[in-house]
C-alpha atoms as a PDB file:
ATOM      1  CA  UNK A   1     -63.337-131.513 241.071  1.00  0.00           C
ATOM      2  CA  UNK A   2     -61.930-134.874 242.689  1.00  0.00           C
ATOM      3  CA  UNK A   3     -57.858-134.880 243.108  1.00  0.00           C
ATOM      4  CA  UNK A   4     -56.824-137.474 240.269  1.00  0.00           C
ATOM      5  CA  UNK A   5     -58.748-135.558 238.063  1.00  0.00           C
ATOM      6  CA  UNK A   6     -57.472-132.406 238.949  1.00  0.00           C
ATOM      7  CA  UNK A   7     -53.646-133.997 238.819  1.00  0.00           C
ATOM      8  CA  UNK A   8     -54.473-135.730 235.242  1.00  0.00           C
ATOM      9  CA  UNK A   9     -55.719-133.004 233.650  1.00  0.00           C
ATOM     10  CA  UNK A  10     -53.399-130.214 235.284  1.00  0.00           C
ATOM     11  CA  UNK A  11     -51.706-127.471 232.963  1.00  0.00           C
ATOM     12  CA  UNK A  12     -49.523-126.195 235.770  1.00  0.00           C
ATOM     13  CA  UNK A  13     -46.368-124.909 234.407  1.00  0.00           C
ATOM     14  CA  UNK A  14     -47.835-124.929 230.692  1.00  0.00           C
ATOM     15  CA  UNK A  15     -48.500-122.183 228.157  1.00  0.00           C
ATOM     16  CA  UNK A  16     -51.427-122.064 225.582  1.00  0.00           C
ATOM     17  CA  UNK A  17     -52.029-119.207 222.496  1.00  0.00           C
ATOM     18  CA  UNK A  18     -55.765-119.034 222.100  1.00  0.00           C
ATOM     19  CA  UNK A  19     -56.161-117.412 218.837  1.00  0.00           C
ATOM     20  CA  UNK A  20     -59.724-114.967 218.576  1.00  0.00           C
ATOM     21  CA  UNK A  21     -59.429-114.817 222.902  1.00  0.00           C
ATOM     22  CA  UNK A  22     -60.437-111.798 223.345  1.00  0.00           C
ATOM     23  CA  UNK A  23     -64.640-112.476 223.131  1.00  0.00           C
ATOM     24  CA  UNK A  24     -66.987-115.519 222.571  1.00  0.00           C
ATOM     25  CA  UNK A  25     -65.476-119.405 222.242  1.00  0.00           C
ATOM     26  CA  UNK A  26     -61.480-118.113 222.389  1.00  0.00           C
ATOM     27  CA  UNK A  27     -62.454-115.888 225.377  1.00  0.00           C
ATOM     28  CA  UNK A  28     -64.155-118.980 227.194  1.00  0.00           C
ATOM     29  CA  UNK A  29     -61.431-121.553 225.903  1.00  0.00           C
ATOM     30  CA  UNK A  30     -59.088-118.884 227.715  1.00  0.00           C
ATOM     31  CA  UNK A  31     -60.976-118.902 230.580  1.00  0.00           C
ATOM     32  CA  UNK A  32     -61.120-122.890 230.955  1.00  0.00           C
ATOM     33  CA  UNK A  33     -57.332-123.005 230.297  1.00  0.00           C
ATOM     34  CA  UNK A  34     -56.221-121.032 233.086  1.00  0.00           C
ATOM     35  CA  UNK A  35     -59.108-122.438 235.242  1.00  0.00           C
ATOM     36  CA  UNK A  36     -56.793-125.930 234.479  1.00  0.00           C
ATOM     37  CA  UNK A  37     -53.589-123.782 235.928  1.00  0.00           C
ATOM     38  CA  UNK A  38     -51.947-122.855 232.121  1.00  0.00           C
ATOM     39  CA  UNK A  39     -50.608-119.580 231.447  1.00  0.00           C
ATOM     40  CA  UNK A  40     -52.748-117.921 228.380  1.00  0.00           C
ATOM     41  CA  UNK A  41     -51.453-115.864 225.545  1.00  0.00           C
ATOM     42  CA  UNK A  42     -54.529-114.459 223.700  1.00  0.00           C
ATOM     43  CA  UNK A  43     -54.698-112.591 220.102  1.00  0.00           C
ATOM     44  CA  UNK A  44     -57.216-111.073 218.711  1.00  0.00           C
ATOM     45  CA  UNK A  45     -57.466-108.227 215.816  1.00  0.00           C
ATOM     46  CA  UNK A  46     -57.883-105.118 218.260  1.00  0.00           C
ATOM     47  CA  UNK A  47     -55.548-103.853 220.972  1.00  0.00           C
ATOM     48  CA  UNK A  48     -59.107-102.307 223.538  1.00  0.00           C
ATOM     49  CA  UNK A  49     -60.476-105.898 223.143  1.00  0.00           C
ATOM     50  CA  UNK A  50     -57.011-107.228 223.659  1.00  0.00           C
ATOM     51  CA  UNK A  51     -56.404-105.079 226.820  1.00  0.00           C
ATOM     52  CA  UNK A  52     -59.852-105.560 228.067  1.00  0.00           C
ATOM     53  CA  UNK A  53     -60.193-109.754 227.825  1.00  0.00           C
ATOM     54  CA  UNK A  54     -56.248-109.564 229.556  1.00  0.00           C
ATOM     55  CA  UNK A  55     -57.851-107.461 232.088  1.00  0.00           C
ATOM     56  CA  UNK A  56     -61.011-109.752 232.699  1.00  0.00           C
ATOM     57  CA  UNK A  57     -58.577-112.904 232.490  1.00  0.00           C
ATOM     58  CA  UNK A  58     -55.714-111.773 235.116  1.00  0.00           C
ATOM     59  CA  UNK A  59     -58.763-110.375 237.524  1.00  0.00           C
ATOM     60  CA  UNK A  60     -60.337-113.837 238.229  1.00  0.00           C
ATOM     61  CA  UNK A  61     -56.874-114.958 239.604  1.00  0.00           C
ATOM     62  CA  UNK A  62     -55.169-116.337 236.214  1.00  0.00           C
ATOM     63  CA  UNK A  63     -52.356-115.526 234.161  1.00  0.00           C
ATOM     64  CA  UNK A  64     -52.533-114.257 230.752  1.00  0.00           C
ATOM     65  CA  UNK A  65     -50.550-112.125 228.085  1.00  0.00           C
ATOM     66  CA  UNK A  66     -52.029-110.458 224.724  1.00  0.00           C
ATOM     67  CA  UNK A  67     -51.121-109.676 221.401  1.00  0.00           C
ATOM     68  CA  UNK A  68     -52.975-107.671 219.384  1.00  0.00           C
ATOM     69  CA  UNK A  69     -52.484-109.440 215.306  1.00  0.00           C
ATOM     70  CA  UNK A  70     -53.884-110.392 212.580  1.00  0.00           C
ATOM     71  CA  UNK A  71     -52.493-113.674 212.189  1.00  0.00           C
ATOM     72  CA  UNK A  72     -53.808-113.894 208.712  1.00  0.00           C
ATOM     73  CA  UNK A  73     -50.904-111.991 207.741  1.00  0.00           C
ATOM     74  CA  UNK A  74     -48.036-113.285 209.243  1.00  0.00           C
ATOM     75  CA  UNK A  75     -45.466-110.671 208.732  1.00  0.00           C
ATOM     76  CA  UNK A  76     -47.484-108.011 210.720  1.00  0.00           C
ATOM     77  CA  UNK A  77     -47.342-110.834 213.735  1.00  0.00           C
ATOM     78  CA  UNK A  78     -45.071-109.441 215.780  1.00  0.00           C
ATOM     79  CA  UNK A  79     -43.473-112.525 216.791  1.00  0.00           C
ATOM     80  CA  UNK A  80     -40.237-111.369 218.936  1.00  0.00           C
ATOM     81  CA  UNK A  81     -42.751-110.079 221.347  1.00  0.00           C
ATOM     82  CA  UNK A  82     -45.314-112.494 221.881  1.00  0.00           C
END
């Protein structure tokens, strides 16, 4: 990737919330965010996927969080924490 490409599309210093991250689309959408230098939140229904895409995320060098929801029903969304 050329250097004013790089600097115009950098997410350095930004945070994203990828919603269904933990597998398919979300999990690549994660994947590209970091890749631009954000830091990724994902959610996804189940705490193992959860824990496992966090896992995959963090070991190729980014930074990411999870949060285990279903953000369908917002007052299970545990929103102090994430």
């Amino acid at each position: 990737m050329n250097s004013s490409f790089a600097a115009r599309w950098s997410l350095a210093g930004k945070n994203a919330v990828v919603t269904g991250g933990s597998k398919g689309i979300g999990l690549a959408c994660a994947r590209e965010l970091i890749s631009f230098g954000a830091t990724v939140l994902i959610c996804a229904r189940t705490p193992a996927a959860v824990e496992k895409a966090v896992a995959s995320l963090n070991g190729d060098g980014g930074v990411s969080f999870g949060c285990a929801s279903r953000l369908r029903t917002c007052h299970n969304f545990p929103r102090h924490k994430c």
